[in-house]
PDB file of N, CA and C in Angstrom:
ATOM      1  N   UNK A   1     252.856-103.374 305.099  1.00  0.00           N
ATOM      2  CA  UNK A   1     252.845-102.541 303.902  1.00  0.00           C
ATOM      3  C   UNK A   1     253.699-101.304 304.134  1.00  0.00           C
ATOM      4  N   UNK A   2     254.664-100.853 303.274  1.00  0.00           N
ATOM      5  CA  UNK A   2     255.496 -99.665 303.316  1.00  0.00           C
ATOM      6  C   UNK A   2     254.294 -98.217 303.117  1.00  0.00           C
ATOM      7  N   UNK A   3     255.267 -97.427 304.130  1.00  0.00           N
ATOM      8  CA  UNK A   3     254.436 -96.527 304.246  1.00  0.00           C
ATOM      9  C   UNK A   3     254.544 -95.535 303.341  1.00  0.00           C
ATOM     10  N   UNK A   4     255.492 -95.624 302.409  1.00  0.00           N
ATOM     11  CA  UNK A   4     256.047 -95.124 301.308  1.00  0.00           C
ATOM     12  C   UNK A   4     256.323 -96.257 300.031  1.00  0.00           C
ATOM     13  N   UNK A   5     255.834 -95.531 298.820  1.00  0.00           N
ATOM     14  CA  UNK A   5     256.039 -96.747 297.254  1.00  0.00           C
ATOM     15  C   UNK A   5     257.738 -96.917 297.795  1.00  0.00           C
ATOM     16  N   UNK A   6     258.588 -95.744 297.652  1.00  0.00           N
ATOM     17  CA  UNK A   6     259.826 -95.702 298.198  1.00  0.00           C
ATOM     18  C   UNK A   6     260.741 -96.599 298.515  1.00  0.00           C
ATOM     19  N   UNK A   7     259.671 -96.894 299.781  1.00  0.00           N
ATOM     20  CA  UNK A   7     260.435 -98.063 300.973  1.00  0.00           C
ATOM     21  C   UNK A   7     259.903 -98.996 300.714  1.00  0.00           C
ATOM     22  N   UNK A   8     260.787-100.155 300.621  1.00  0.00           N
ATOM     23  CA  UNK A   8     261.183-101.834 300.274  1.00  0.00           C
ATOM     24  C   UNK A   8     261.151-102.733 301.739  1.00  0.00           C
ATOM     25  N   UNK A   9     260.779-103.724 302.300  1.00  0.00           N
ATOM     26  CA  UNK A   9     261.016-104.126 302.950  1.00  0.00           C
ATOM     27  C   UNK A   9     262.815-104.754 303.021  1.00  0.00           C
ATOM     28  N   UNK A  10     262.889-104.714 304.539  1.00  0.00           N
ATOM     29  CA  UNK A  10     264.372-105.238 304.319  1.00  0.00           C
ATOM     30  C   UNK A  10     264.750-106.560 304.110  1.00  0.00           C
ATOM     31  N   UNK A  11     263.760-106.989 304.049  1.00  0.00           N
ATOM     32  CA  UNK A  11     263.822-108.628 303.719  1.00  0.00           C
ATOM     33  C   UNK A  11     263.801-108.812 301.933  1.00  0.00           C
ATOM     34  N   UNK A  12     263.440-107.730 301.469  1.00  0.00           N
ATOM     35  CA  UNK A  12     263.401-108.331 299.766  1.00  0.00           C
ATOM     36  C   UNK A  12     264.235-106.702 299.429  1.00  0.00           C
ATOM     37  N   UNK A  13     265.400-106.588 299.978  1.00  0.00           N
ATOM     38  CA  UNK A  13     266.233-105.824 299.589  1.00  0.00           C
ATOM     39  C   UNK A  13     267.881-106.318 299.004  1.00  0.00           C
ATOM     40  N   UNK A  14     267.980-106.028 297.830  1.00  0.00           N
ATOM     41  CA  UNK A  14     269.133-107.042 297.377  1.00  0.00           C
ATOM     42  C   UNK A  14     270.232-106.325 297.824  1.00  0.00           C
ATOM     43  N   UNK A  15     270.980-106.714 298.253  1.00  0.00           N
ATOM     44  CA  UNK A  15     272.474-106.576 298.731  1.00  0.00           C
ATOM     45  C   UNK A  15     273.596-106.798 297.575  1.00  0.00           C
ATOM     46  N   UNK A  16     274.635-105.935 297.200  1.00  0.00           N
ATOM     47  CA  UNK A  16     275.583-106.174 296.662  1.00  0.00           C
ATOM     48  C   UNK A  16     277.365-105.976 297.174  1.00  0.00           C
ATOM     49  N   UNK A  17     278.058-106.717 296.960  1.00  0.00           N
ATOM     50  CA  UNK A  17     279.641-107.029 297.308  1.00  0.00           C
ATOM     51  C   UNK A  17     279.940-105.531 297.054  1.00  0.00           C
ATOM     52  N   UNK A  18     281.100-105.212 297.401  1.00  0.00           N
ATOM     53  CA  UNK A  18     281.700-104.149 297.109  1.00  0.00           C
ATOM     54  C   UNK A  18     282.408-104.743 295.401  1.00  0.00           C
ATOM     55  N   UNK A  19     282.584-105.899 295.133  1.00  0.00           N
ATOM     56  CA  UNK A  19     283.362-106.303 293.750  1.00  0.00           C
ATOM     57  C   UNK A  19     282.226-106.288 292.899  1.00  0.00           C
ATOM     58  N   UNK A  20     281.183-106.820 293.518  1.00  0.00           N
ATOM     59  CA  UNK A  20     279.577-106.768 292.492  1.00  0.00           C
ATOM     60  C   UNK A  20     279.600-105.316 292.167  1.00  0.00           C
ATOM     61  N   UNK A  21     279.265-104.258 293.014  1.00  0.00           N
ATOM     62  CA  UNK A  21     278.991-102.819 292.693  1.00  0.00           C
ATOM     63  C   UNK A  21     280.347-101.995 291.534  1.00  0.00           C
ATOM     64  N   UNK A  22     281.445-102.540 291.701  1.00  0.00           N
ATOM     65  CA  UNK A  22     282.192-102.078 291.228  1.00  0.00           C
ATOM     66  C   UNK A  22     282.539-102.896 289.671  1.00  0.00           C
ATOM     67  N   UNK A  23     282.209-103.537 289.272  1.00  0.00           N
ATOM     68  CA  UNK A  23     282.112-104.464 288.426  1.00  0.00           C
ATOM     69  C   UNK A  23     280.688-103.996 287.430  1.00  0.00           C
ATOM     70  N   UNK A  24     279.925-103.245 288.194  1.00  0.00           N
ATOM     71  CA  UNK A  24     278.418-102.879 287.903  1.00  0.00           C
ATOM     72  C   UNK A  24     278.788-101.560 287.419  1.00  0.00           C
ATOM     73  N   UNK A  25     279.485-101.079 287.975  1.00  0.00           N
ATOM     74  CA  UNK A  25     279.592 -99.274 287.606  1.00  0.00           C
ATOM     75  C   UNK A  25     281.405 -99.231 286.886  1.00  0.00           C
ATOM     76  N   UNK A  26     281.414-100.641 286.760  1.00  0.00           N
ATOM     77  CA  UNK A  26     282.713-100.625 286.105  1.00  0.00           C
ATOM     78  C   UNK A  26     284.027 -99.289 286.541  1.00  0.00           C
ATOM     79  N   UNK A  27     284.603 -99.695 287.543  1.00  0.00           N
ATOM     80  CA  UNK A  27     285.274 -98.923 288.362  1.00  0.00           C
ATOM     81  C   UNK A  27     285.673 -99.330 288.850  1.00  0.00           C
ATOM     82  N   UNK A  28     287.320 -98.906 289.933  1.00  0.00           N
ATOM     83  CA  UNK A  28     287.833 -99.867 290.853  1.00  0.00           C
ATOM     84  C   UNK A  28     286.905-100.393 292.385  1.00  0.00           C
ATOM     85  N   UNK A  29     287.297-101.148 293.213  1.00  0.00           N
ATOM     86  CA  UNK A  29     287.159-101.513 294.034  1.00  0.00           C
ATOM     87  C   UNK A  29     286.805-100.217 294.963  1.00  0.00           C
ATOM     88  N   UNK A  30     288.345 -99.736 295.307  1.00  0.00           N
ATOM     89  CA  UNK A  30     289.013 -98.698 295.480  1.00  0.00           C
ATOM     90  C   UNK A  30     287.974 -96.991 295.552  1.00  0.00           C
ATOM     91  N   UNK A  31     287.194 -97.281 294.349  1.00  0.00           N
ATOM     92  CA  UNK A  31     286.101 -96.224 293.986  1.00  0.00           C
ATOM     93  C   UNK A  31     285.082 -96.544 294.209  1.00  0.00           C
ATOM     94  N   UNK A  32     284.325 -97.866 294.713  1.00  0.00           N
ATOM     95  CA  UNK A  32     283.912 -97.615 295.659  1.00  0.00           C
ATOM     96  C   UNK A  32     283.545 -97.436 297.022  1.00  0.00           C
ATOM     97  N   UNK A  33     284.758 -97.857 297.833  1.00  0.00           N
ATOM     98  CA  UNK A  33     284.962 -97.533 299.017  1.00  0.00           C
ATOM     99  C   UNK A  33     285.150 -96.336 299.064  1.00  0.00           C
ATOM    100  N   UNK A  34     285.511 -95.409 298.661  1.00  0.00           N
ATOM    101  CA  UNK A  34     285.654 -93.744 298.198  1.00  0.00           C
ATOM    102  C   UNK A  34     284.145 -93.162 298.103  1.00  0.00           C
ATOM    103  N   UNK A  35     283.195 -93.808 297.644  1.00  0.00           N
ATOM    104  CA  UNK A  35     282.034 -93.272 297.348  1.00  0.00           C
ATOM    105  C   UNK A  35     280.918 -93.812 298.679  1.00  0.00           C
ATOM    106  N   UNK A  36     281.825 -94.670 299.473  1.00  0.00           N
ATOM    107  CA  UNK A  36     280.895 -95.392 300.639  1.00  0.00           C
ATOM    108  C   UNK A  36     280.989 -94.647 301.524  1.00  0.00           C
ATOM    109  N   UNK A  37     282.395 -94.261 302.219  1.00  0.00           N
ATOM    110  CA  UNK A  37     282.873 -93.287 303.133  1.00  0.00           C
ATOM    111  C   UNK A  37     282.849 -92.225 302.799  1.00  0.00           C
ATOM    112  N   UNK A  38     282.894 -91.670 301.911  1.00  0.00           N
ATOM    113  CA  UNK A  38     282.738 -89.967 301.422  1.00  0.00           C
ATOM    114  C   UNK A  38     280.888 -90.001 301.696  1.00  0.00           C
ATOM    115  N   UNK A  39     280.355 -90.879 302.086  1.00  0.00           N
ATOM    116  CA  UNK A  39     278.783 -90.756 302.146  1.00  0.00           C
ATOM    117  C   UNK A  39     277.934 -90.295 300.843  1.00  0.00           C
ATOM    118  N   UNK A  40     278.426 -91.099 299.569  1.00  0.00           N
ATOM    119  CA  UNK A  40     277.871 -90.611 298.218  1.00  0.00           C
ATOM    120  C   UNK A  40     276.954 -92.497 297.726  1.00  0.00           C
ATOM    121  N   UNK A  41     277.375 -93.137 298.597  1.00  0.00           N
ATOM    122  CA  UNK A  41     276.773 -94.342 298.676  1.00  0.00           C
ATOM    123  C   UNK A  41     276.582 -95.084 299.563  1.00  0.00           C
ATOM    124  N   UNK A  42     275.313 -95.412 299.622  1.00  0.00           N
ATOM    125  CA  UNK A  42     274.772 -96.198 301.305  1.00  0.00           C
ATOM    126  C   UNK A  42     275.070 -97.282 301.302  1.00  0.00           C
ATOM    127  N   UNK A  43     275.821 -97.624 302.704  1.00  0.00           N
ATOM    128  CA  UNK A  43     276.144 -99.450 302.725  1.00  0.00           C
ATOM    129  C   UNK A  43     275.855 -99.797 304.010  1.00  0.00           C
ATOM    130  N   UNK A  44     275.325-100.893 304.092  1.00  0.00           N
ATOM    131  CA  UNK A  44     276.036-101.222 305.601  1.00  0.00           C
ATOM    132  C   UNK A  44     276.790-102.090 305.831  1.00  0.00           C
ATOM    133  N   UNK A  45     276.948-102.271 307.165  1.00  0.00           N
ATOM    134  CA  UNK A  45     278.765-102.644 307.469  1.00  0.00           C
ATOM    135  C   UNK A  45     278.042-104.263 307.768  1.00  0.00           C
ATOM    136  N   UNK A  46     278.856-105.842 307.182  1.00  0.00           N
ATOM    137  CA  UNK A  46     278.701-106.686 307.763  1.00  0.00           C
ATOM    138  C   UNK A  46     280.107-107.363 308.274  1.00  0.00           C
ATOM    139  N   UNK A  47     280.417-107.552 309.412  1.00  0.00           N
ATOM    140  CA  UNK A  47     281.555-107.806 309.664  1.00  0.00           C
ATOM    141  C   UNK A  47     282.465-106.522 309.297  1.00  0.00           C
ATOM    142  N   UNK A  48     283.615-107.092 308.768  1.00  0.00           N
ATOM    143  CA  UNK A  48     284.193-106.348 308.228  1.00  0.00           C
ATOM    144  C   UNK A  48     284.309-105.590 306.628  1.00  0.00           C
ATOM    145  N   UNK A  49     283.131-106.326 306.319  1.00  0.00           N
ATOM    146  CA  UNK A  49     282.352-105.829 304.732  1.00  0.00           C
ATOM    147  C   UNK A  49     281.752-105.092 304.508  1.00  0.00           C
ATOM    148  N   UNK A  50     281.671-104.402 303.296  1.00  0.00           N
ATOM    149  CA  UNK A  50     280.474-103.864 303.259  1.00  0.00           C
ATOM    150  C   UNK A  50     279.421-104.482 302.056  1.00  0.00           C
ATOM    151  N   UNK A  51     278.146-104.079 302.186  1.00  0.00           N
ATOM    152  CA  UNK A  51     276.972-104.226 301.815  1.00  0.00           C
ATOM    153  C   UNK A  51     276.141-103.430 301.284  1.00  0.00           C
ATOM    154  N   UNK A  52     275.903-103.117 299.747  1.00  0.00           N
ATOM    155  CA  UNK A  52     275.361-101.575 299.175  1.00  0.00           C
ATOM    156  C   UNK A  52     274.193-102.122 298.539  1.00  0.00           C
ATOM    157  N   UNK A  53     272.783-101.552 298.959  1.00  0.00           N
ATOM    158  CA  UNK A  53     271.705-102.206 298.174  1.00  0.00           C
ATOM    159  C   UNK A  53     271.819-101.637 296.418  1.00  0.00           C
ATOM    160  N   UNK A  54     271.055-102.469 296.091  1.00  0.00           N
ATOM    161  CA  UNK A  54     271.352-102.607 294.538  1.00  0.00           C
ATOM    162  C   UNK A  54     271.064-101.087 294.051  1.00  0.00           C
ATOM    163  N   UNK A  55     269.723-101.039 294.614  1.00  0.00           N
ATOM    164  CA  UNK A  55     268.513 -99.954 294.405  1.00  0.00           C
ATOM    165  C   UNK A  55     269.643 -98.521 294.382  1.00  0.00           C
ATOM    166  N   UNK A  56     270.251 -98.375 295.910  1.00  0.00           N
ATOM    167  CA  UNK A  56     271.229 -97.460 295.741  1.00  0.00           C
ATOM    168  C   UNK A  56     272.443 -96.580 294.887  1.00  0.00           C
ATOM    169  N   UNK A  57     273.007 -98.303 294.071  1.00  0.00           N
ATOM    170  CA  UNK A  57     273.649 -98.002 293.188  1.00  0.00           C
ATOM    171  C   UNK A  57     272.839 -97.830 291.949  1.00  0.00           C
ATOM    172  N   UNK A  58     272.004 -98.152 291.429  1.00  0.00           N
ATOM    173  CA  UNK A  58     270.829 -97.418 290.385  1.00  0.00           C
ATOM    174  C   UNK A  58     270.972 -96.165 290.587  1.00  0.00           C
ATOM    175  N   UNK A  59     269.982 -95.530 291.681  1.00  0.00           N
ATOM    176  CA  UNK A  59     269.941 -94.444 292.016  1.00  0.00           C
ATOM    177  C   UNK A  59     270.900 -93.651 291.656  1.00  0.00           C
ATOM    178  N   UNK A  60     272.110 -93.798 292.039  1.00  0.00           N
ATOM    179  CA  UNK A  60     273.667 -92.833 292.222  1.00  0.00           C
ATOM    180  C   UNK A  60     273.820 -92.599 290.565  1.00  0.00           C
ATOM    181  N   UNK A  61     273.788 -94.159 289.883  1.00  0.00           N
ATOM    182  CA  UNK A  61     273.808 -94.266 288.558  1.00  0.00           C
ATOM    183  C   UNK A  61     273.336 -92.994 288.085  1.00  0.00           C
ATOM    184  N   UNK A  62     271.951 -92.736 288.177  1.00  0.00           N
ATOM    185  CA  UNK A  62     270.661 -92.427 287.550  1.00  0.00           C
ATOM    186  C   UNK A  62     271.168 -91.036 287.851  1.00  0.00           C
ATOM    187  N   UNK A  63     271.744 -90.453 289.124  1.00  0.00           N
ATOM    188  CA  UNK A  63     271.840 -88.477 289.452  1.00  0.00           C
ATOM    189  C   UNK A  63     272.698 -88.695 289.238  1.00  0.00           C
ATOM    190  N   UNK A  64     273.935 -89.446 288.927  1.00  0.00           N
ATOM    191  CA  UNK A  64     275.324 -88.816 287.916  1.00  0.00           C
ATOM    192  C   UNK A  64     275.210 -88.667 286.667  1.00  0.00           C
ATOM    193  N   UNK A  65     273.963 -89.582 286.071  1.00  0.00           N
ATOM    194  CA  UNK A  65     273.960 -89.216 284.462  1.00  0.00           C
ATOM    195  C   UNK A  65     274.027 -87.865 284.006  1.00  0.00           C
ATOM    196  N   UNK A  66     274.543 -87.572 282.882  1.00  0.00           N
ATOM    197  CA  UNK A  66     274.622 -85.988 282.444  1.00  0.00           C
ATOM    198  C   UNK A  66     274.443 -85.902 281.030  1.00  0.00           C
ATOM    199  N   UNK A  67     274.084 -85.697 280.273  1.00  0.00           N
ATOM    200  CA  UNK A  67     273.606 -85.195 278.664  1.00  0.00           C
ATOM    201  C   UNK A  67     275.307 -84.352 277.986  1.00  0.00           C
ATOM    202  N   UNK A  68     276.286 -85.323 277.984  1.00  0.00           N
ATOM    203  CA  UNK A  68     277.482 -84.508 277.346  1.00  0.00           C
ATOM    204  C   UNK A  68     277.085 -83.455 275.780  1.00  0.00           C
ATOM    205  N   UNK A  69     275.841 -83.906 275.131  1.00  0.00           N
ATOM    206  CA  UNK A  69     276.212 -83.306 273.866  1.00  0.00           C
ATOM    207  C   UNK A  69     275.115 -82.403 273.908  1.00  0.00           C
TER     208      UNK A  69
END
């Protein structure tokens, strides 16, 4: 049991492509490798890939939203 609501086990944690995430936040590729290495989005490294849980990109979603009007 997580010791936090928070924390997910890593076994039922969904993983997304760098083309999935960027396709998701509709943006280049490009933007998000920019947002992986600038440390504004968590990934980890498989091989030579990377790997961004879903949850993460929600999140990022969710504290960039802004109320323009």
């Amino acid at each position: 049991m997580p010791s936090e609501p928070s924390e997910i086990p890593l076994a039922e944690v969904q993983f997304l492509t760098v083309a999935e995430v960027a396709a998701m936040m509709r943006v280049s590729k490009m933007t998000v490798y920019r947002l992986v290495h600038g440390g504004d989005l968590p990934a980890a490294r498989v091989g030579r890939s990377f790997r961004v849980p879903k949850r993460a990109v929600e999140d990022y979603l969710r504290s960039a939203y802004f109320d323009a009007g």
